[in-house]
PDB file of N, CA and C in Angstrom:
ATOM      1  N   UNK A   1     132.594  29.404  89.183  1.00  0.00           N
ATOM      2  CA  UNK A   1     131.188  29.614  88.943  1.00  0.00           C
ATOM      3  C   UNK A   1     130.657  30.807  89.751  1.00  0.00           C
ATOM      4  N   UNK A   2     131.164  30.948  90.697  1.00  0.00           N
ATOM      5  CA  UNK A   2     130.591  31.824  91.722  1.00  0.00           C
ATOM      6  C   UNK A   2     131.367  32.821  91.284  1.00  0.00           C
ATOM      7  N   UNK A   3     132.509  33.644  91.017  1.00  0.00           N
ATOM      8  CA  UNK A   3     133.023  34.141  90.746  1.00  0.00           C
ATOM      9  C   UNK A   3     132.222  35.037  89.128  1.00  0.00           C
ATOM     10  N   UNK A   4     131.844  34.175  88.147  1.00  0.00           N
ATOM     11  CA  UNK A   4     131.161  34.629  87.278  1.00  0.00           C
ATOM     12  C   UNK A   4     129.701  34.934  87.498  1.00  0.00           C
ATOM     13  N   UNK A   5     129.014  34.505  88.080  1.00  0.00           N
ATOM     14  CA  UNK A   5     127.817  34.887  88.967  1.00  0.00           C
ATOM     15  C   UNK A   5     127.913  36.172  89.653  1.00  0.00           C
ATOM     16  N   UNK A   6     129.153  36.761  90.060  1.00  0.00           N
ATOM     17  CA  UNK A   6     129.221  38.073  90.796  1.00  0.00           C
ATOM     18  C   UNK A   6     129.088  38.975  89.717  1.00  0.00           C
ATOM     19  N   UNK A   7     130.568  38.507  88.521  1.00  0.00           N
ATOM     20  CA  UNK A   7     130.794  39.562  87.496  1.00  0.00           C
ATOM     21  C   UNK A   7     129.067  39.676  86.912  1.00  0.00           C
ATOM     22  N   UNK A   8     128.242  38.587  86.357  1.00  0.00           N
ATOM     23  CA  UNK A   8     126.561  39.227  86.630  1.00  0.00           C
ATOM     24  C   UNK A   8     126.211  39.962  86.823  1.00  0.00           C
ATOM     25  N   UNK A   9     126.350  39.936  88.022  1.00  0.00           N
ATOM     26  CA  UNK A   9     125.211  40.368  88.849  1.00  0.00           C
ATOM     27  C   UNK A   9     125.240  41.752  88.605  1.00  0.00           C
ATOM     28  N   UNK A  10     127.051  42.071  89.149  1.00  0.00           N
ATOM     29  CA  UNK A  10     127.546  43.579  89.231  1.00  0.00           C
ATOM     30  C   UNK A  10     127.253  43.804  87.768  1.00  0.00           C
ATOM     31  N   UNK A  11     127.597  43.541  86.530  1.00  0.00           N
ATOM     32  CA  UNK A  11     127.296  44.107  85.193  1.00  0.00           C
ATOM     33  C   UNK A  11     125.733  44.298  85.311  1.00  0.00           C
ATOM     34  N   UNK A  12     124.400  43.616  85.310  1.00  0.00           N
ATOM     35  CA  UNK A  12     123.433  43.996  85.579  1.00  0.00           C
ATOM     36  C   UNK A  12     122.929  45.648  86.822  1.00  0.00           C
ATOM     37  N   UNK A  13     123.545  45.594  87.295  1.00  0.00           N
ATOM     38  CA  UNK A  13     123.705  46.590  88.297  1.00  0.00           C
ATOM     39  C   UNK A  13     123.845  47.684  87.841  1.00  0.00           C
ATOM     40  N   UNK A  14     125.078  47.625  87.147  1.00  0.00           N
ATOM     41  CA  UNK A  14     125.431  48.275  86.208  1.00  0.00           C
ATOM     42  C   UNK A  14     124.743  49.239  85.255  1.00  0.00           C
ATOM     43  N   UNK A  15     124.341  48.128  84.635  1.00  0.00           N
ATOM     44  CA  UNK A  15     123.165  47.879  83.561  1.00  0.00           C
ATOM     45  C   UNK A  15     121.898  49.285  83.982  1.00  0.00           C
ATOM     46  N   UNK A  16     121.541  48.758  85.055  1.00  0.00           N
ATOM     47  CA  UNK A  16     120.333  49.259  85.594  1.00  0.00           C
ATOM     48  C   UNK A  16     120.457  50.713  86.006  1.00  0.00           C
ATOM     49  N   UNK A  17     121.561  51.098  86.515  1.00  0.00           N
ATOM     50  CA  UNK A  17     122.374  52.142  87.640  1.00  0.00           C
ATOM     51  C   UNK A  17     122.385  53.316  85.796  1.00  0.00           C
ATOM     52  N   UNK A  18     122.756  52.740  85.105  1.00  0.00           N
ATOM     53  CA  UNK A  18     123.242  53.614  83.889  1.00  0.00           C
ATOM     54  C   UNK A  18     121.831  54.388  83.086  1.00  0.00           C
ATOM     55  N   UNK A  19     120.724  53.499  83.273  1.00  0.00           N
ATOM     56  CA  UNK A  19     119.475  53.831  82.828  1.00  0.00           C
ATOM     57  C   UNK A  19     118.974  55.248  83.582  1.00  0.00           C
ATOM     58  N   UNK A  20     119.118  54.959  84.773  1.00  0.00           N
ATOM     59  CA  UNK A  20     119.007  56.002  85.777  1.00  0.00           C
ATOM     60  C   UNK A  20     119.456  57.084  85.601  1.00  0.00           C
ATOM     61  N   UNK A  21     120.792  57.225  85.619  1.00  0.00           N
ATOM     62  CA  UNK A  21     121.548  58.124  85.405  1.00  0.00           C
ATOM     63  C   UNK A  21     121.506  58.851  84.336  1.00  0.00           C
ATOM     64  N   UNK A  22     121.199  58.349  82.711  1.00  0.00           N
ATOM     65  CA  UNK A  22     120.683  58.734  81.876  1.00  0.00           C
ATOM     66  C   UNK A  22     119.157  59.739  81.681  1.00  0.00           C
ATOM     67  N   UNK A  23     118.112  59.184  82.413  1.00  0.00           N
ATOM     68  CA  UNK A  23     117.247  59.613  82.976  1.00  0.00           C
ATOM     69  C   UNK A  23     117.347  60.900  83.693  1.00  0.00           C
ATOM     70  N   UNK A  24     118.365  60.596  84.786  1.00  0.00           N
ATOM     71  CA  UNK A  24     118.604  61.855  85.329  1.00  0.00           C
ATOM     72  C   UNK A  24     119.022  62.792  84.646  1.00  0.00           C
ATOM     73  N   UNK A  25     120.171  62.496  83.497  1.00  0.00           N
ATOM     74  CA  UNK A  25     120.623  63.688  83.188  1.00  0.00           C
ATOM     75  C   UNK A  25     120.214  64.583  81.830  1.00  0.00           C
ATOM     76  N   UNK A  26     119.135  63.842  81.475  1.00  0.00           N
ATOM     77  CA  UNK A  26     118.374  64.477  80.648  1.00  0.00           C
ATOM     78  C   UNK A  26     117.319  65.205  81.682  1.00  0.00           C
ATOM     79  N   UNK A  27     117.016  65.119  82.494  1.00  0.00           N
ATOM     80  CA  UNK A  27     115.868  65.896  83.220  1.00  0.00           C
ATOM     81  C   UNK A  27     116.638  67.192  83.555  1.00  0.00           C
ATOM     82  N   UNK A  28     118.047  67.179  84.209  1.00  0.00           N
ATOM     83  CA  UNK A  28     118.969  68.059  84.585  1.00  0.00           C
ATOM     84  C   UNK A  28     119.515  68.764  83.331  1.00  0.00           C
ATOM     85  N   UNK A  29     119.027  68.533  82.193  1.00  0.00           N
ATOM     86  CA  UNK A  29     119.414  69.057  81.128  1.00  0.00           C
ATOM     87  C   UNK A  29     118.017  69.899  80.632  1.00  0.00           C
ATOM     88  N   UNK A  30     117.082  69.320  80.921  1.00  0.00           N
ATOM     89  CA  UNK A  30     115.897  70.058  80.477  1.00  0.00           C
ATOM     90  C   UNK A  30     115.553  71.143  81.416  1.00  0.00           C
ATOM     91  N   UNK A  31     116.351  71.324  82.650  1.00  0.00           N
ATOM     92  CA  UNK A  31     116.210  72.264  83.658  1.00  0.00           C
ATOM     93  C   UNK A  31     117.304  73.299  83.064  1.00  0.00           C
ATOM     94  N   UNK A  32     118.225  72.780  82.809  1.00  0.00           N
ATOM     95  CA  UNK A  32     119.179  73.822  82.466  1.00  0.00           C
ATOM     96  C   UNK A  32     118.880  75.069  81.355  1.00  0.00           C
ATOM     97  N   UNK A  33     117.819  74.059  80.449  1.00  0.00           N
ATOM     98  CA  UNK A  33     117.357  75.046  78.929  1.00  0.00           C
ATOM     99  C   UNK A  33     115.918  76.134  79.569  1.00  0.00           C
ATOM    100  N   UNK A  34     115.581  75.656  80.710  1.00  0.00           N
ATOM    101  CA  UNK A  34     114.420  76.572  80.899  1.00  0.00           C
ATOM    102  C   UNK A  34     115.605  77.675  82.278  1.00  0.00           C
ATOM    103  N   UNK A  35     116.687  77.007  82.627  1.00  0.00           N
ATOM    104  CA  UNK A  35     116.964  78.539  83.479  1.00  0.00           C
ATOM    105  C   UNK A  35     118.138  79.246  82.321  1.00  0.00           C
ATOM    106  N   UNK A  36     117.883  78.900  81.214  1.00  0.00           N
ATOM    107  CA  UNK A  36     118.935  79.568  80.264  1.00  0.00           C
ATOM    108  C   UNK A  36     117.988  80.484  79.431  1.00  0.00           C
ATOM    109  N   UNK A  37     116.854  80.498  79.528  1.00  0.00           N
ATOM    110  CA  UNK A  37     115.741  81.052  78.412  1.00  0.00           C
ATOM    111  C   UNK A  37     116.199  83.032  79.305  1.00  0.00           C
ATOM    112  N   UNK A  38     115.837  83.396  77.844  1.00  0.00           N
ATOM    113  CA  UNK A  38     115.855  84.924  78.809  1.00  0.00           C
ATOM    114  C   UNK A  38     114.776  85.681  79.315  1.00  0.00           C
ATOM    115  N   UNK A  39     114.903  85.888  80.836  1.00  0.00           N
ATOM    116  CA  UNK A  39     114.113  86.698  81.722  1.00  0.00           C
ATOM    117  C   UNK A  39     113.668  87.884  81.305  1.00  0.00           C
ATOM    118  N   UNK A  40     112.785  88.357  82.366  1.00  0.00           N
ATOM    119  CA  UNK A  40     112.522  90.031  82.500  1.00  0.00           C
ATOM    120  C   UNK A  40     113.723  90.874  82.803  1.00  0.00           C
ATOM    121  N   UNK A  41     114.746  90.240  83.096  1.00  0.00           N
ATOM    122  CA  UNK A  41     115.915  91.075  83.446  1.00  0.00           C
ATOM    123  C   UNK A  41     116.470  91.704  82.448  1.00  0.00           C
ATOM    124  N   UNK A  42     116.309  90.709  81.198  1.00  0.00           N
ATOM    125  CA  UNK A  42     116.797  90.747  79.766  1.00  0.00           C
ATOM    126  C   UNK A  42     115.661  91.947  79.205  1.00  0.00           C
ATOM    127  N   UNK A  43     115.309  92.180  79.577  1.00  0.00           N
ATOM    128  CA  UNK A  43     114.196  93.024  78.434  1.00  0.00           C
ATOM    129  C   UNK A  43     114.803  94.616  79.047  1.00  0.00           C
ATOM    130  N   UNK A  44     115.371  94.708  80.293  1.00  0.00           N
ATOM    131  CA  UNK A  44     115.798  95.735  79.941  1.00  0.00           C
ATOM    132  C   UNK A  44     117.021  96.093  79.381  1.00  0.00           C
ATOM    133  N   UNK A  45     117.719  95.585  78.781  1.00  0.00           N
ATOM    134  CA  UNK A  45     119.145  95.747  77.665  1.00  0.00           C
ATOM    135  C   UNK A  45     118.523  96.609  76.679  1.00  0.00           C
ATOM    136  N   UNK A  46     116.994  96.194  76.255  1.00  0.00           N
ATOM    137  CA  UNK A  46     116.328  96.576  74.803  1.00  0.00           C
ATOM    138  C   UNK A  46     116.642  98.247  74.807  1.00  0.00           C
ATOM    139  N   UNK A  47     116.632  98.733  76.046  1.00  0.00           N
ATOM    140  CA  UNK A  47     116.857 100.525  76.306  1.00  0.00           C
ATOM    141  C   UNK A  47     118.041 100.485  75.728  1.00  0.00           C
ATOM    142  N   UNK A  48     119.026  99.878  75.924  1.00  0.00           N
ATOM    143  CA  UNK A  48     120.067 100.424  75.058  1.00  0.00           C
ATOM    144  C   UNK A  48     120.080  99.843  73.259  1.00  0.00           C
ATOM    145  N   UNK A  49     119.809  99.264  72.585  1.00  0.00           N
ATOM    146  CA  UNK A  49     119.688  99.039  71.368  1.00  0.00           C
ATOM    147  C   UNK A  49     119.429  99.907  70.357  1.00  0.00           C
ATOM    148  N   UNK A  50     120.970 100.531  69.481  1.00  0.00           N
ATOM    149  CA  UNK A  50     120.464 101.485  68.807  1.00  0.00           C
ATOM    150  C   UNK A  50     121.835 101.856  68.548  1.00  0.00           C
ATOM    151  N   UNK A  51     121.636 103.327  67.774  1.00  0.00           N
ATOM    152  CA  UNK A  51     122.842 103.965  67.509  1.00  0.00           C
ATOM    153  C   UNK A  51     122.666 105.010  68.586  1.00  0.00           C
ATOM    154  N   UNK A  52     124.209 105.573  68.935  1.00  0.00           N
ATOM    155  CA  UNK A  52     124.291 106.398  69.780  1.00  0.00           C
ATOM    156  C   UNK A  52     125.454 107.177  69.335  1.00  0.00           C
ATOM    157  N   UNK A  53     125.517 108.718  69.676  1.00  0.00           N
ATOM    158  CA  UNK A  53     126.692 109.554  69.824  1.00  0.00           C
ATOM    159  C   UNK A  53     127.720 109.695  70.510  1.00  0.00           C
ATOM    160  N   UNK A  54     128.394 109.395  71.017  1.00  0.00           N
ATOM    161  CA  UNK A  54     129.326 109.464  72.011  1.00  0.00           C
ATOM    162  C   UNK A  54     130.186 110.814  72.504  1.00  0.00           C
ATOM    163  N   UNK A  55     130.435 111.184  73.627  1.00  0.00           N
ATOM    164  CA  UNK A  55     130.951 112.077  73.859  1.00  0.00           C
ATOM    165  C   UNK A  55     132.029 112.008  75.646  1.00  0.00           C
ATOM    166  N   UNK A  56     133.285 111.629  75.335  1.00  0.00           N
ATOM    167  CA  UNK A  56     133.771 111.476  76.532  1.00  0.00           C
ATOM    168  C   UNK A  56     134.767 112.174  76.604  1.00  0.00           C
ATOM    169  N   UNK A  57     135.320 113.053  78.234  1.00  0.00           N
ATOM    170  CA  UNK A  57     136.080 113.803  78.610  1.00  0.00           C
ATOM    171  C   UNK A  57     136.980 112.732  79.718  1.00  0.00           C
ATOM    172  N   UNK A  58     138.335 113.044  79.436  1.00  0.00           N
ATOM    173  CA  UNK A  58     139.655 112.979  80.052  1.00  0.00           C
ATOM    174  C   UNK A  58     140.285 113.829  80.958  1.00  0.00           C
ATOM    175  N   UNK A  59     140.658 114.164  81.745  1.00  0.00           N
ATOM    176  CA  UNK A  59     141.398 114.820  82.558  1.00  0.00           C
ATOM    177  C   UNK A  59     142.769 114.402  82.650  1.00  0.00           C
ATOM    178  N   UNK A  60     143.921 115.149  81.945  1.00  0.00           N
ATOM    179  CA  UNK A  60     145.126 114.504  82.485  1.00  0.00           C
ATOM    180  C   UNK A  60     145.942 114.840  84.026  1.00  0.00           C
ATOM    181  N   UNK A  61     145.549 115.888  84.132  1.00  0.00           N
ATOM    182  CA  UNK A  61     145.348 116.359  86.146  1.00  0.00           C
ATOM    183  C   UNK A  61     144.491 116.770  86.590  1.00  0.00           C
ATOM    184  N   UNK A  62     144.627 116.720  87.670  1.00  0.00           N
ATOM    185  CA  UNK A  62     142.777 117.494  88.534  1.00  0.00           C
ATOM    186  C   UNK A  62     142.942 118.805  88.154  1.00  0.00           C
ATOM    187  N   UNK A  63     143.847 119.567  87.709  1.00  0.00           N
ATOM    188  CA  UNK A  63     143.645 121.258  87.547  1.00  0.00           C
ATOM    189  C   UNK A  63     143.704 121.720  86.431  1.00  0.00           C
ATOM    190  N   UNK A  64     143.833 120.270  85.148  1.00  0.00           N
ATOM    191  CA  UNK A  64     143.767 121.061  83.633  1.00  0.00           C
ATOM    192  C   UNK A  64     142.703 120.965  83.471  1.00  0.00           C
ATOM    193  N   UNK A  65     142.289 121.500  81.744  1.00  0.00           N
ATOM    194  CA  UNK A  65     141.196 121.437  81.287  1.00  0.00           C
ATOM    195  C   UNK A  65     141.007 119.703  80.649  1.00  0.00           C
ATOM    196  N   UNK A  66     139.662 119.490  80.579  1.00  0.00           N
ATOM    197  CA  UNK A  66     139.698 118.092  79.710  1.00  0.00           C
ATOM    198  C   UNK A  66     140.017 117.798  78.268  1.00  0.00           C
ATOM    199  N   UNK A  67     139.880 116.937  78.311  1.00  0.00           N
ATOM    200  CA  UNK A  67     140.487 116.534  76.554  1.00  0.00           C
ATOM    201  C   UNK A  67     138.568 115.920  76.097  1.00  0.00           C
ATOM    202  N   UNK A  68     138.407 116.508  75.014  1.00  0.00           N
ATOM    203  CA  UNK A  68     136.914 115.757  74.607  1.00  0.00           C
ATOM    204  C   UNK A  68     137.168 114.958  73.702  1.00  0.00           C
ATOM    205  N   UNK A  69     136.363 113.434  73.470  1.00  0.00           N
ATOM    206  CA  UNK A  69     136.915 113.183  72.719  1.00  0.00           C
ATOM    207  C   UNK A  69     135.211 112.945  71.762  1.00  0.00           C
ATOM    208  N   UNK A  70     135.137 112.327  70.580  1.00  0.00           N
ATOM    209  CA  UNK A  70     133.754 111.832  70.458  1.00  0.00           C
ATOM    210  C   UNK A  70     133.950 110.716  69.169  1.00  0.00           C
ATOM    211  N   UNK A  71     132.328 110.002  69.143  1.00  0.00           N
ATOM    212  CA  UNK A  71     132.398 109.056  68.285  1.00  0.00           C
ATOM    213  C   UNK A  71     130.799 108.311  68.381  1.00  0.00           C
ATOM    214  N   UNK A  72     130.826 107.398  67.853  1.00  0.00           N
ATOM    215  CA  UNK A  72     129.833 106.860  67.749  1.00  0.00           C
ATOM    216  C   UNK A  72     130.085 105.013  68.139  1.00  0.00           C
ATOM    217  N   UNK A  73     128.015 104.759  68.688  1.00  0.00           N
ATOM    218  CA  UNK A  73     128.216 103.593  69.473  1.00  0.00           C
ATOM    219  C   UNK A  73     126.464 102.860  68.624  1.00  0.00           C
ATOM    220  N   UNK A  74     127.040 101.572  68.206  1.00  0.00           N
ATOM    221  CA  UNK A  74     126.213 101.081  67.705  1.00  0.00           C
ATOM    222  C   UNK A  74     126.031  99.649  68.863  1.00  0.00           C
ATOM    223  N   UNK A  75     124.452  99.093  69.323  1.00  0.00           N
ATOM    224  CA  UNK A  75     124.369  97.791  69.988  1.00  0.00           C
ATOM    225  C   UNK A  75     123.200  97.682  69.673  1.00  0.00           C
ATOM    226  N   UNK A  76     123.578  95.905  69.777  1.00  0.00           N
ATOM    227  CA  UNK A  76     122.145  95.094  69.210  1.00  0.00           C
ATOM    228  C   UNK A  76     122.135  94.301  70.100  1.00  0.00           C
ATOM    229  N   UNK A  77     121.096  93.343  70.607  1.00  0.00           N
ATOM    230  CA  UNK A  77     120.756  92.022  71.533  1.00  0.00           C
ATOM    231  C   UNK A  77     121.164  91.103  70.604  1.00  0.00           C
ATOM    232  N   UNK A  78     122.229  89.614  71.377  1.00  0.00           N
ATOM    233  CA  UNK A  78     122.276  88.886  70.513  1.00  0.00           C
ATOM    234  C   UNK A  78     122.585  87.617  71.135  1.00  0.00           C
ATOM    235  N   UNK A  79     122.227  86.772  70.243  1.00  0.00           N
ATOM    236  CA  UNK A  79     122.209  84.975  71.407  1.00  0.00           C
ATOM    237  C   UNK A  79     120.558  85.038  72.378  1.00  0.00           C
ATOM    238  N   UNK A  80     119.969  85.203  71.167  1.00  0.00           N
ATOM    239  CA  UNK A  80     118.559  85.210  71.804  1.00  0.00           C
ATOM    240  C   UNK A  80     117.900  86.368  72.398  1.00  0.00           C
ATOM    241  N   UNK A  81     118.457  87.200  72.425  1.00  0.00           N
ATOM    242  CA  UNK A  81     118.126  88.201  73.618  1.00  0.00           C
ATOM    243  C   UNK A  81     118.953  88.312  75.221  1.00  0.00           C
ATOM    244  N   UNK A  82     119.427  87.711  75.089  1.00  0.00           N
ATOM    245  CA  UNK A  82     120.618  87.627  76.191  1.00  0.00           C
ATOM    246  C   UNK A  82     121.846  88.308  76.530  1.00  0.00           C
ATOM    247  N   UNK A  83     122.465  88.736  75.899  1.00  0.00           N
ATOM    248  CA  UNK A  83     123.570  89.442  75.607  1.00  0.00           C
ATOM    249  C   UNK A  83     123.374  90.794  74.962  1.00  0.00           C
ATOM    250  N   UNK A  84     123.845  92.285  74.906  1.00  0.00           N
ATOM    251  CA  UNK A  84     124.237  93.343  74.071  1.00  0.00           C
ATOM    252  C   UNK A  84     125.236  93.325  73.457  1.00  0.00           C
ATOM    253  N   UNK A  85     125.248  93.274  72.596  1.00  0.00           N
ATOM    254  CA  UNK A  85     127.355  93.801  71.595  1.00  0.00           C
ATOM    255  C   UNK A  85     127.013  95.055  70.986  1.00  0.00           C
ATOM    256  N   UNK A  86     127.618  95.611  71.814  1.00  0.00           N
ATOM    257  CA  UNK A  86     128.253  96.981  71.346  1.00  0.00           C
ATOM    258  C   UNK A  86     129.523  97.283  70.579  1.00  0.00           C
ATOM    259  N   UNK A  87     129.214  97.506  69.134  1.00  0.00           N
ATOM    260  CA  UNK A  87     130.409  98.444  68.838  1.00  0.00           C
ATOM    261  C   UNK A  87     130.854 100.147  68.817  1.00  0.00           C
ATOM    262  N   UNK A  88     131.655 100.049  69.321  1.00  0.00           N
ATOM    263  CA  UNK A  88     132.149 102.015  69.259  1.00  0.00           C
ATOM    264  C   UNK A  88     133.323 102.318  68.507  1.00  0.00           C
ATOM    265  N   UNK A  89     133.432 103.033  67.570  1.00  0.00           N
ATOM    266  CA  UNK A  89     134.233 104.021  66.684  1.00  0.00           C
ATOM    267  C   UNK A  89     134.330 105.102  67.071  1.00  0.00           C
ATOM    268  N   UNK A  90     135.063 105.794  67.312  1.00  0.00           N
ATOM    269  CA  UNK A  90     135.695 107.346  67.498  1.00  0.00           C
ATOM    270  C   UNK A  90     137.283 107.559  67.439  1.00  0.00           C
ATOM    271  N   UNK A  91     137.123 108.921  67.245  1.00  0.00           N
ATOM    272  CA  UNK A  91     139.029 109.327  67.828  1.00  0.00           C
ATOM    273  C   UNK A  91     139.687 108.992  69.371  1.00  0.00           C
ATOM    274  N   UNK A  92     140.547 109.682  69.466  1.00  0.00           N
ATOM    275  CA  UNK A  92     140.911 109.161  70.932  1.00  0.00           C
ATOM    276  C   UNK A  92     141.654 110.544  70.928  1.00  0.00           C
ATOM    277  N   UNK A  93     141.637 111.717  71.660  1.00  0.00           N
ATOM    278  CA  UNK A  93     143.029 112.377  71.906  1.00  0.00           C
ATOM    279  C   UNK A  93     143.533 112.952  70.328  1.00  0.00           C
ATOM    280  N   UNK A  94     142.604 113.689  69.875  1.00  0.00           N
ATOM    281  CA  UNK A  94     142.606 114.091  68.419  1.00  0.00           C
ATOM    282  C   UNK A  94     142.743 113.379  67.156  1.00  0.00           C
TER     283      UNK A  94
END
């Protein structure tokens, strides 16, 4: 009898302890979506958004001339405003 009176008690405990925790981790979840929202930090990516020209030099020793190469660079904001993806196309080395 006493023995099943414990298993009780502790399952109620249980019981109660799980409500909590639930509680908690929806609050810790609703914190997470407001430090995931995007900042003022994010607004400056917007400077780069666009098409661009590209133009990059190589050196194969410090005393030759460079190699030019060129191409083009397309980026957009994406995942809310959070992220840039950039794609670039060009030659490489003629």
């Amino acid at each position: 009898m006493i023995r099943k009176a414990i298993t009780f008690f502790i399952l109620i405990i249980l019981v109660i302890n799980t409500g909590n925790v639930f509680a908690q981790s929806e609050e810790i979840m609703m914190q997470m979506i407001d430090m995931g929202k995007p900042a003022a930090e994010h607004e400056n990516l917007k400077q780069f958004v666009g098409q661009w020209n590209m133009e990059s030099k190589v050196w194969m020793s410090p005393d030759g001339d460079p190699v030019t190469t060129y191409g083009k660079l397309e980026s957009r904001l994406i995942l809310g405003g959070r992220f840039l993806l950039s794609h670039a196309k060009g030659e490489s080395f003629g």
